[in-house]
N, C-alpha and C. Protein backbone atom coordinates (compact mmCIF):
# COMPACT_ATOMS: atom_id res chain seq x y z
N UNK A 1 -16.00 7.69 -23.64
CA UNK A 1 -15.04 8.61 -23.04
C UNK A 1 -15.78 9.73 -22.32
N UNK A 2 -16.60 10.02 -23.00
CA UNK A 2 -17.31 11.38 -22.75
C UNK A 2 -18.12 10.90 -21.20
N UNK A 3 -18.50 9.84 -20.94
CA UNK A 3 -19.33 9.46 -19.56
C UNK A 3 -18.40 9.37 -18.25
N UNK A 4 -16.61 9.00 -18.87
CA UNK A 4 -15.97 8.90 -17.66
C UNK A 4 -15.17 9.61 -17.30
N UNK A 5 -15.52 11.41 -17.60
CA UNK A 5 -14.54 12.27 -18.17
C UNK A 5 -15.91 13.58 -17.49
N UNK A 6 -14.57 14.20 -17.03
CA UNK A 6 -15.92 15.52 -16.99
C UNK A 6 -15.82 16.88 -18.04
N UNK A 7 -15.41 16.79 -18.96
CA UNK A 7 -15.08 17.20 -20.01
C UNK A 7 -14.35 16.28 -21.34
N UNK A 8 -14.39 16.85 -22.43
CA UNK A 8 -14.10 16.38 -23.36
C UNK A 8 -14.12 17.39 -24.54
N UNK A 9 -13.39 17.83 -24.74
CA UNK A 9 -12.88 19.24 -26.24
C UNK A 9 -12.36 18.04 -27.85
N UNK A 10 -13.03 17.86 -28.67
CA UNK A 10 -12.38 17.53 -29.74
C UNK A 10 -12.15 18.35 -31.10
N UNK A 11 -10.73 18.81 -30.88
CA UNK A 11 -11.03 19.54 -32.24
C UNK A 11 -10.01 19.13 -33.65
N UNK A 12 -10.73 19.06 -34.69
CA UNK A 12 -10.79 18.43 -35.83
C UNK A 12 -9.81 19.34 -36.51
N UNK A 13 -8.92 19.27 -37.43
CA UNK A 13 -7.70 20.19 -38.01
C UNK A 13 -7.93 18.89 -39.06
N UNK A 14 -6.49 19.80 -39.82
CA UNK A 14 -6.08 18.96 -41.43
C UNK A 14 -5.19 18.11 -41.25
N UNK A 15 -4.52 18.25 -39.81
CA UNK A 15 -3.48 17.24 -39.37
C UNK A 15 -3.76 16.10 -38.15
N UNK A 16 -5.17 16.17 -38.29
CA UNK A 16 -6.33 15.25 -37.60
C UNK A 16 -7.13 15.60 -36.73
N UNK A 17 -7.37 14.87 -35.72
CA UNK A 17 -8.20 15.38 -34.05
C UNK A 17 -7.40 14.97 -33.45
N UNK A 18 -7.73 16.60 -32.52
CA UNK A 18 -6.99 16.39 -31.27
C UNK A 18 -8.09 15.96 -29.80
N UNK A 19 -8.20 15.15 -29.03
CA UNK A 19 -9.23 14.89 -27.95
C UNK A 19 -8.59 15.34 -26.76
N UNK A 20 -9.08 16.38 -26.17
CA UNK A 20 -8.95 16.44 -24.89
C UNK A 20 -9.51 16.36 -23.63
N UNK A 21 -8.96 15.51 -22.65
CA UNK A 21 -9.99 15.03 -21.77
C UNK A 21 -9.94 15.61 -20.53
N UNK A 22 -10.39 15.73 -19.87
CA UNK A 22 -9.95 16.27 -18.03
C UNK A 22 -11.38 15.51 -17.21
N UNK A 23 -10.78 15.20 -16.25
CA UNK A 23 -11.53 14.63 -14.55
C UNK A 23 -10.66 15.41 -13.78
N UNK A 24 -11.25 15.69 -12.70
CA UNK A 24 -10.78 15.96 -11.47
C UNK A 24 -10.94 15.03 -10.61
N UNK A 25 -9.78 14.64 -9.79
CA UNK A 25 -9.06 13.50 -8.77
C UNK A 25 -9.55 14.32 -7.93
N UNK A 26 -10.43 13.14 -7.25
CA UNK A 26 -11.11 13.80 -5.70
C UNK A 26 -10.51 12.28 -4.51
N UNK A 27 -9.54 11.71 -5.03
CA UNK A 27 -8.79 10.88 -3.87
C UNK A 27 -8.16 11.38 -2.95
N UNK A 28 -7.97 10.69 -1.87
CA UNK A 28 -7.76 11.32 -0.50
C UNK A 28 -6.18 11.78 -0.80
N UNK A 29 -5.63 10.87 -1.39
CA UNK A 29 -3.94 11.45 -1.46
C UNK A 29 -3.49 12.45 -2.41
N UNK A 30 -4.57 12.70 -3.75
CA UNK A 30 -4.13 14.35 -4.14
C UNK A 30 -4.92 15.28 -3.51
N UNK A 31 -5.80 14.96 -2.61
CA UNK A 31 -6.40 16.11 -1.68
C UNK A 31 -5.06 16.42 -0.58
N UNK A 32 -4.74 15.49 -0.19
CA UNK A 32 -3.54 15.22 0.79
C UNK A 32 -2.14 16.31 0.23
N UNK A 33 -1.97 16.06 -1.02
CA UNK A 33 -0.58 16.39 -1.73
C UNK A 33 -1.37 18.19 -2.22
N UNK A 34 -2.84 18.30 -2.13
CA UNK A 34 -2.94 19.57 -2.70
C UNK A 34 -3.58 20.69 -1.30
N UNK A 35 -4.23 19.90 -0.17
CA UNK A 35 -4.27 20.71 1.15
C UNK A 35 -4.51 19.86 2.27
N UNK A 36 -2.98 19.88 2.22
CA UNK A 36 -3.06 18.56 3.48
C UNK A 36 -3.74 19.08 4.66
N UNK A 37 -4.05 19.82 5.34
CA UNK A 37 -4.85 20.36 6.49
C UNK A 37 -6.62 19.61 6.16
N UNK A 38 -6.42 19.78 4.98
CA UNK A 38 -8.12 20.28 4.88
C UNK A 38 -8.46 18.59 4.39
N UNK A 39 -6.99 17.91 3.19
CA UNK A 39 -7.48 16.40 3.28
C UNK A 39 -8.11 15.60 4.43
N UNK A 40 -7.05 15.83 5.34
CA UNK A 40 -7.43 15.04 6.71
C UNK A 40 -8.84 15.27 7.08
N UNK A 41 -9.25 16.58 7.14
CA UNK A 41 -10.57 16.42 7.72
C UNK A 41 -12.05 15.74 6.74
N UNK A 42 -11.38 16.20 5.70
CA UNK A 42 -12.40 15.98 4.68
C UNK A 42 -12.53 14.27 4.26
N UNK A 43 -11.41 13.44 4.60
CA UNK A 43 -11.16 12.03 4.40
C UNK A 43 -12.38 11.50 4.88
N UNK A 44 -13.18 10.53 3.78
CA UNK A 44 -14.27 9.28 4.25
C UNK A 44 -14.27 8.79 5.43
N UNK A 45 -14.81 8.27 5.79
CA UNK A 45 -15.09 7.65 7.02
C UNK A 45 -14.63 6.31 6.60
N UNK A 46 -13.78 5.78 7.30
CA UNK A 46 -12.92 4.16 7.48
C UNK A 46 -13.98 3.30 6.75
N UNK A 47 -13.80 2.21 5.90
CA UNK A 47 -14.61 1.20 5.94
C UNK A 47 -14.66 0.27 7.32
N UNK A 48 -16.05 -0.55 7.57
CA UNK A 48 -16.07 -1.60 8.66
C UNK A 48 -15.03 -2.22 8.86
N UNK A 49 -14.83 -2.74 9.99
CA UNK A 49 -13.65 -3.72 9.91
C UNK A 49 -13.96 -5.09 9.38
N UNK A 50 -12.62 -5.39 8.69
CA UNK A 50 -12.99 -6.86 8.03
C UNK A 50 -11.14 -7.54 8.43
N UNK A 51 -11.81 -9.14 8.59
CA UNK A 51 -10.23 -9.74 8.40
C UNK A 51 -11.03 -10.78 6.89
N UNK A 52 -9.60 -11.31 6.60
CA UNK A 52 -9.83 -11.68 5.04
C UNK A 52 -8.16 -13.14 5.27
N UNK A 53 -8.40 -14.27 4.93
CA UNK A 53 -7.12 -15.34 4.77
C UNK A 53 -6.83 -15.51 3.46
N UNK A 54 -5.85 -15.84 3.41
CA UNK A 54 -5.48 -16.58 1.74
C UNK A 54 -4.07 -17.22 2.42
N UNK A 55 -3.91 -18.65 1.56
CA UNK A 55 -3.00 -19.38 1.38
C UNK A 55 -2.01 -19.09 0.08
N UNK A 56 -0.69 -18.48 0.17
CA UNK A 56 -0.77 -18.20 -1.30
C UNK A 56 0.86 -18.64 -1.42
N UNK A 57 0.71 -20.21 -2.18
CA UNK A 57 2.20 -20.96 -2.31
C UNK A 57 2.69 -21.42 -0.88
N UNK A 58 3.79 -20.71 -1.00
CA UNK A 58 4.18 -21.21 0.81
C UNK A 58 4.25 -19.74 1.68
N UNK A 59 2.80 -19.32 1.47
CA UNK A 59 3.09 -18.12 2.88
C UNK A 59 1.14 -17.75 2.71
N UNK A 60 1.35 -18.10 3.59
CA UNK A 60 0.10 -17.48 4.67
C UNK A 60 -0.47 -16.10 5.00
N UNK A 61 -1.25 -15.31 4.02
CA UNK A 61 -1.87 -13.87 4.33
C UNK A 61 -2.71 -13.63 5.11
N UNK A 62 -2.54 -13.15 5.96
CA UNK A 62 -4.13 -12.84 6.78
C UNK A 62 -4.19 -11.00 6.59
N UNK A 63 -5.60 -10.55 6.04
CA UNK A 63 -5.54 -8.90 5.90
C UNK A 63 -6.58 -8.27 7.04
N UNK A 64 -6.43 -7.52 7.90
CA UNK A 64 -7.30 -7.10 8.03
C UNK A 64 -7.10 -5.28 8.61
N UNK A 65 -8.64 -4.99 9.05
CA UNK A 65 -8.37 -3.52 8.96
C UNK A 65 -8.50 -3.13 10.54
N UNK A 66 -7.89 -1.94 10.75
CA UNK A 66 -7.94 -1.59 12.61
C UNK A 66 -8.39 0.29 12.25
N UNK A 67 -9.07 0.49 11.91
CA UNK A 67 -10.59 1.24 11.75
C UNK A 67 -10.00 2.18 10.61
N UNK A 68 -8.31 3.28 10.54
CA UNK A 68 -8.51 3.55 8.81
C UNK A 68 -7.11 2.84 8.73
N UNK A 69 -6.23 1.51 9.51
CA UNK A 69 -5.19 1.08 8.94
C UNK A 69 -5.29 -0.33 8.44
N UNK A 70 -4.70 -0.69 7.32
CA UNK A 70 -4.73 -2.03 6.91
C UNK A 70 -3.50 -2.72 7.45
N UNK A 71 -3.67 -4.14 8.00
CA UNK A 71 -2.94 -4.85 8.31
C UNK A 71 -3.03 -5.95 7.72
N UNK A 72 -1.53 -6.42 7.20
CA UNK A 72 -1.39 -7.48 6.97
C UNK A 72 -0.53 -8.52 7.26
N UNK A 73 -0.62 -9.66 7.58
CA UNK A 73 0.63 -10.08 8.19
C UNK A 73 0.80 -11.49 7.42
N UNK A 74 2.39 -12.04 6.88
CA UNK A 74 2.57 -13.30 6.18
C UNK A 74 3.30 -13.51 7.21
N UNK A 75 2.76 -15.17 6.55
CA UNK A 75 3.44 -16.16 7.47
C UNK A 75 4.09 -16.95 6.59
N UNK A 76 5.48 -17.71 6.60
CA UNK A 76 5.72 -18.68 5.77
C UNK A 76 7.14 -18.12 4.83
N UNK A 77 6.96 -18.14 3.02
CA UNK A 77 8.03 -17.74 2.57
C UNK A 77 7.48 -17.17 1.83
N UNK A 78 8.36 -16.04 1.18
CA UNK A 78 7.46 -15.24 0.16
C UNK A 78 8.86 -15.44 -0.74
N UNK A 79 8.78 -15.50 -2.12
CA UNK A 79 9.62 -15.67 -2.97
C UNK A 79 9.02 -15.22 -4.06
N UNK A 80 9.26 -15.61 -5.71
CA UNK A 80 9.02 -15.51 -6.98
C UNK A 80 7.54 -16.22 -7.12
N UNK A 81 7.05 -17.09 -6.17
CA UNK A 81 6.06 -18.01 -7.09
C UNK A 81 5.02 -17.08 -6.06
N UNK A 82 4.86 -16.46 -5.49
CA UNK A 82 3.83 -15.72 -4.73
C UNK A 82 3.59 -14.14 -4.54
N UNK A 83 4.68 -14.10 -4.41
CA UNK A 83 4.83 -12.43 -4.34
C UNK A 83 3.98 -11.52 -5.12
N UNK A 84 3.99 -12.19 -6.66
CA UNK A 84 3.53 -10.86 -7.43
C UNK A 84 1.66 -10.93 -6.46
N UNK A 85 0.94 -11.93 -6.13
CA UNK A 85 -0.43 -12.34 -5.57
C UNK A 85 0.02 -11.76 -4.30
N UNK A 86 0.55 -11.53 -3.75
CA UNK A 86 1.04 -11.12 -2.55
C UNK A 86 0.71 -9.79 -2.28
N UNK A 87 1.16 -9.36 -3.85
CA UNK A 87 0.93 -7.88 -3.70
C UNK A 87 -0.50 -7.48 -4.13
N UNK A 88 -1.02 -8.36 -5.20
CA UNK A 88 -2.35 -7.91 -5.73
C UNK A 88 -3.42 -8.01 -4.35
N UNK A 89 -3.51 -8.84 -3.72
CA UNK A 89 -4.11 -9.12 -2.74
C UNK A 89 -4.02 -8.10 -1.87
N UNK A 90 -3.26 -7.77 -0.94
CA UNK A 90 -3.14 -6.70 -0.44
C UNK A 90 -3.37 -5.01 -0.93
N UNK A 91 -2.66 -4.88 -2.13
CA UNK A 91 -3.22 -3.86 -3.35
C UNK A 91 -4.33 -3.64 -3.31
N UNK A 92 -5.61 -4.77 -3.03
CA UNK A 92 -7.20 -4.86 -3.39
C UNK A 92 -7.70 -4.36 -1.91
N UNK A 93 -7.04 -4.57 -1.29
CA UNK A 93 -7.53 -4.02 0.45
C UNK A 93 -7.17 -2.73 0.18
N UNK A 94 -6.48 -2.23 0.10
CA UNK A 94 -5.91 -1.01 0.22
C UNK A 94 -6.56 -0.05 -0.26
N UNK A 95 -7.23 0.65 -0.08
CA UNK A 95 -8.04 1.57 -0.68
C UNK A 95 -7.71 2.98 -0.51
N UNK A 96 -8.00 4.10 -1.52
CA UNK A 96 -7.50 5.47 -0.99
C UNK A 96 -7.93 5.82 0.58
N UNK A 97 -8.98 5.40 1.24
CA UNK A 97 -9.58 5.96 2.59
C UNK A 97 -8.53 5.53 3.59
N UNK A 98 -7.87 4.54 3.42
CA UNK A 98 -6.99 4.47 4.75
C UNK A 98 -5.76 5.00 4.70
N UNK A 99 -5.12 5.36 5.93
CA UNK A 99 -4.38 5.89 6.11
C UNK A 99 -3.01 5.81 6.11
N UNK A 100 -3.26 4.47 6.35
CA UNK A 100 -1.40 3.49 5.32
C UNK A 100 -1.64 2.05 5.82
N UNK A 101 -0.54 1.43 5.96
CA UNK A 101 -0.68 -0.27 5.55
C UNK A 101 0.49 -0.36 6.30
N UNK A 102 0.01 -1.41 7.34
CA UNK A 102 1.19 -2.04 8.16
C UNK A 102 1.63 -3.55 7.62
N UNK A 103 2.78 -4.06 7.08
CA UNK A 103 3.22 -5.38 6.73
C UNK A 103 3.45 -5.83 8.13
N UNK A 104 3.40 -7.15 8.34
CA UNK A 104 3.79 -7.71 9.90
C UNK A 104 4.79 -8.85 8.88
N UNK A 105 5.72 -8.61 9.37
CA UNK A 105 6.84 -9.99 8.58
C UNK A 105 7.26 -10.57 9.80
N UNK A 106 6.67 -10.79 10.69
CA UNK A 106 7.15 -11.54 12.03
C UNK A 106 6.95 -12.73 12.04
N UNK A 107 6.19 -13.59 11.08
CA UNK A 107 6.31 -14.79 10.89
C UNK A 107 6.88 -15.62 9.66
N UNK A 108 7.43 -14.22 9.07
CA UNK A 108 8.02 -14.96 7.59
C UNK A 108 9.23 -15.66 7.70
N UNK A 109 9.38 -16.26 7.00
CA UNK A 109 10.91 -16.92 7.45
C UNK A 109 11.72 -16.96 6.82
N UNK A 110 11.16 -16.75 4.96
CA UNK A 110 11.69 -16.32 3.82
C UNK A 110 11.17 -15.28 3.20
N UNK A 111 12.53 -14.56 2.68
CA UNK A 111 12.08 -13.42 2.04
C UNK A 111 13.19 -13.55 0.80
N UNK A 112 12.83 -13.42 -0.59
CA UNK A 112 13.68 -13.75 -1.19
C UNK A 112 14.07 -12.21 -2.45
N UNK A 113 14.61 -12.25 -3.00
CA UNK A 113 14.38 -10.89 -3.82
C UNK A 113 13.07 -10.23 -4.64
N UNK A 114 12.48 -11.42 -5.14
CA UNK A 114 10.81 -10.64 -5.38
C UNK A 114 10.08 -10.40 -4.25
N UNK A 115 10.39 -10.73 -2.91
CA UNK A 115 9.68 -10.35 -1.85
C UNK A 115 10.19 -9.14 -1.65
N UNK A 116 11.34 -8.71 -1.80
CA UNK A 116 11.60 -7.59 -1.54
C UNK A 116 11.65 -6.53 -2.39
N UNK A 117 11.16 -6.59 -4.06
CA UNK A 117 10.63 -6.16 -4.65
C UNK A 117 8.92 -5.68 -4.48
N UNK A 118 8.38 -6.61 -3.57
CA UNK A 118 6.58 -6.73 -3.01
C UNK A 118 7.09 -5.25 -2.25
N UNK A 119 7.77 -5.49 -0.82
CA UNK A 119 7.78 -4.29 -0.35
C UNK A 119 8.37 -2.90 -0.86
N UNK A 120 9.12 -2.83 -2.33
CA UNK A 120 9.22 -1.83 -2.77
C UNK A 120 8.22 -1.56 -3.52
N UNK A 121 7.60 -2.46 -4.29
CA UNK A 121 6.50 -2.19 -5.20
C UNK A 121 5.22 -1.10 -4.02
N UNK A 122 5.39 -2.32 -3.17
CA UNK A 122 4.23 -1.51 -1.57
C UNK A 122 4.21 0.00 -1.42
N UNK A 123 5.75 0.18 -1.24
CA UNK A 123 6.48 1.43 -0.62
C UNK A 123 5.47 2.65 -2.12
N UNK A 124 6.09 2.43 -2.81
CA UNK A 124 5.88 3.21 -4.22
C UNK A 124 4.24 3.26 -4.20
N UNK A 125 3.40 2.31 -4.24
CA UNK A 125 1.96 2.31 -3.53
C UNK A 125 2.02 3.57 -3.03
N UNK A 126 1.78 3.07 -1.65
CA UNK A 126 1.40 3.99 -0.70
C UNK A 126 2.15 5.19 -0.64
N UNK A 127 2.86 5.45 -0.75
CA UNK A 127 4.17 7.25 -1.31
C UNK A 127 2.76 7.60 -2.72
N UNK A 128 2.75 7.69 -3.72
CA UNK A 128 1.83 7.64 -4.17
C UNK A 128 0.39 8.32 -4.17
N UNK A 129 -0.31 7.57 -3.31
CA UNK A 129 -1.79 7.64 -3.08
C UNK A 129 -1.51 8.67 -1.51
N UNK A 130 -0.05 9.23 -0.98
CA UNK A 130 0.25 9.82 0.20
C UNK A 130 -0.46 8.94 1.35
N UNK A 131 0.15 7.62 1.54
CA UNK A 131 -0.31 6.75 2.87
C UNK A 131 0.94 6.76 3.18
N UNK A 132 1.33 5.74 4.38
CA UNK A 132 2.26 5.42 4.86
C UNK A 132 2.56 3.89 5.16
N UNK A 133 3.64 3.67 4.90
CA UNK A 133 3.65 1.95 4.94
C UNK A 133 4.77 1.97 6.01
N UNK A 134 4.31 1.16 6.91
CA UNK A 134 5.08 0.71 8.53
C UNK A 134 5.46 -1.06 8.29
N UNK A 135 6.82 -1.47 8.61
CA UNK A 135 7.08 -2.65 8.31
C UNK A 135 7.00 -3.00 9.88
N UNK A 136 7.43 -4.82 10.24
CA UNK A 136 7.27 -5.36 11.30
C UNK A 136 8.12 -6.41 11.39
N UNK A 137 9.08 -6.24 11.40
CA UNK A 137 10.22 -6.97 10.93
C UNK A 137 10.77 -7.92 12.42
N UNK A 138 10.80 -8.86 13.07
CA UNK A 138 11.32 -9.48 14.19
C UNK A 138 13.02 -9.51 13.94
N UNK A 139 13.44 -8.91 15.11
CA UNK A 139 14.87 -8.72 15.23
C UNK A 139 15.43 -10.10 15.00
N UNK A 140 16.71 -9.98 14.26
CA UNK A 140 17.70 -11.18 13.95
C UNK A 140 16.72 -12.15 12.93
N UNK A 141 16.03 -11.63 12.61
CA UNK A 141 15.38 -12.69 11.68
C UNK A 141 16.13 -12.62 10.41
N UNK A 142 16.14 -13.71 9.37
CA UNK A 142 16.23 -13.69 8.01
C UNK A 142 15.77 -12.37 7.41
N UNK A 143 14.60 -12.19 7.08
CA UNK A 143 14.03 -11.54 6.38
C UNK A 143 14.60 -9.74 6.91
N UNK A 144 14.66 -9.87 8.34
CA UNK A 144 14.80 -8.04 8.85
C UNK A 144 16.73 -8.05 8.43
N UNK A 145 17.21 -9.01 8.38
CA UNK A 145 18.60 -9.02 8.27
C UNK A 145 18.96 -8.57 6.09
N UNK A 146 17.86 -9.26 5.44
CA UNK A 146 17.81 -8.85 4.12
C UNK A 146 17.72 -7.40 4.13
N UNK A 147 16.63 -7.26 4.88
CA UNK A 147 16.08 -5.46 4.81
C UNK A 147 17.25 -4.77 5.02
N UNK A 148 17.39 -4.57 6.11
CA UNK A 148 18.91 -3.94 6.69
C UNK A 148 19.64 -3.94 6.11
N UNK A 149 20.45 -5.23 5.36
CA UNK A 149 21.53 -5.38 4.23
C UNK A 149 21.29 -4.12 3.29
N UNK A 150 19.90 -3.98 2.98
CA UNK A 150 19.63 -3.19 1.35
C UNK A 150 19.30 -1.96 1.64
N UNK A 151 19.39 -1.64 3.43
CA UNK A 151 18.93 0.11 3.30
C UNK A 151 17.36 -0.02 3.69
N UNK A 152 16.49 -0.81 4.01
CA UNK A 152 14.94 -0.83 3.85
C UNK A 152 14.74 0.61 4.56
N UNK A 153 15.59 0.11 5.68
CA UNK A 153 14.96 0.77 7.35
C UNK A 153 15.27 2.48 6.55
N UNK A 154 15.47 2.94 5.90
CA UNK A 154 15.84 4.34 5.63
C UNK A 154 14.47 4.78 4.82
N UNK A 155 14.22 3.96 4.07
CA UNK A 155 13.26 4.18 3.04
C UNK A 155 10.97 4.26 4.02
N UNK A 156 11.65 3.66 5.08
CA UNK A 156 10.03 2.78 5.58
C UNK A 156 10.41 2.36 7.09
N UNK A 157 9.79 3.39 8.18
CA UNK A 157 9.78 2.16 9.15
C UNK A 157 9.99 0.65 9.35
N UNK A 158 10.76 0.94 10.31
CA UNK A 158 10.67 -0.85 10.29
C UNK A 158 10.70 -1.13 11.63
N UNK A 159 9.69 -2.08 12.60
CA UNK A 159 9.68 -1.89 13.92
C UNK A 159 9.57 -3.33 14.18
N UNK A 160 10.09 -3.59 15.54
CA UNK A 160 10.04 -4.90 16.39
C UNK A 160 8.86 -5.59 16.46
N UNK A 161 8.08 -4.72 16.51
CA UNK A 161 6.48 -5.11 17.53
C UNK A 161 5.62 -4.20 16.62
N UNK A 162 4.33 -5.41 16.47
CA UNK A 162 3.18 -4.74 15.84
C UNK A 162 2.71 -3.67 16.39
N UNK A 163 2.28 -4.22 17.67
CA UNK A 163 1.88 -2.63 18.22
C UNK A 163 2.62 -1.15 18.46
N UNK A 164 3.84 -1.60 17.99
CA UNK A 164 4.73 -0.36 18.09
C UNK A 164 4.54 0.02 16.88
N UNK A 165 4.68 -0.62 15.59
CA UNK A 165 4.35 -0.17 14.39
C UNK A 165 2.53 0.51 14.22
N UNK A 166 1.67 0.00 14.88
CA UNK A 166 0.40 0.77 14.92
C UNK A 166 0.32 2.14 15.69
N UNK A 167 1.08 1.76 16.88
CA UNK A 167 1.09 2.97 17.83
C UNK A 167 1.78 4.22 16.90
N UNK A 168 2.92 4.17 15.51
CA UNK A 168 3.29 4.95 15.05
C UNK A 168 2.14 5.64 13.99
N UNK A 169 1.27 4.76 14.14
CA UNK A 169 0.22 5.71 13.09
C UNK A 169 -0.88 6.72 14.19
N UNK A 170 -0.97 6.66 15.20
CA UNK A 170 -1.81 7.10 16.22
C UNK A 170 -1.04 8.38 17.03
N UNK A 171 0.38 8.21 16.95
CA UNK A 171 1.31 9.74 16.99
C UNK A 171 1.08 10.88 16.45
């Protein structure tokens, strides 16, 4: 405890020990939530860019990064037998240094209620760590017609076009 802790107080009574621990959070999103002026400047420098595939059930991940945003885009169906990997996968890209996470659902074709649990689980993510999550939803589709039904678009961008959803992080 004592090595992953920058303090540590234990004090011993008749009604046992009490341990008290403290670290200080030097992540970009409670720097963000404690001086947002000064987070921004002080934020790491982007990791390299990387793209990354996975096949996962019936939908198709491709991740990659566009210098501090993560992109990811499925293809295919996202349902119960993938989703929860859906999210870990993406989760593992995501790191405090970037600046939020664009979903591209422009090729999904299913979206079923644990998929739309993925993008709330997402949402709660990134709100969180103070990123921003931009959806990419293709008009009249299945999946942007679920969103809409449930309110998405209130909670999270939700845009036509990838590049309109990137261009909103560069505003």
């Amino acid at each position: 405890m004592r090595k992953t802790m920058d303090e540590v107080v234990m004090t011993h009574g008749d009604d046992g020990t009490v341990v008290q621990m403290s670290r200080r959070l030097s992540n970009a999103a409670y720097e963000a939530r404690r001086e947002p002026e000064q987070a921004r400047t002080a934020r790491p420098a982007p990791r390299q860019s990387f793209d990354a595939s996975a096949t996962l059930g019936g939908a198709a991940l491709r991740v990659r990064r566009d210098d501090d945003i993560v992109i990811a885009a499925l293809d295919g169906e996202v349902d119960m037998t993938n989703a929860h990997e859906v999210f870990g996968r993406i989760a593992a890209v995501l790191d405090n240094r970037a600046r939020g996470l664009v979903l591209d659902l422009s090729a999904t074709r299913y979206l079923d209620s644990s998929g739309l649990q993925l993008l709330l689980d997402l949402r709660r993510r990134t709100r969180f760590r103070g990123q921003e999550l931009r959806l990419v939803a293709a008009l009249d589709s299945p999946p942007r017609q679920l969103l809409e039904m449930f309110g998405v678009q209130d909670s999270m961008p939700m845009h036509a076009a990838l590049a309109e959803a990137i261009a909103g992080f560069r505003a």
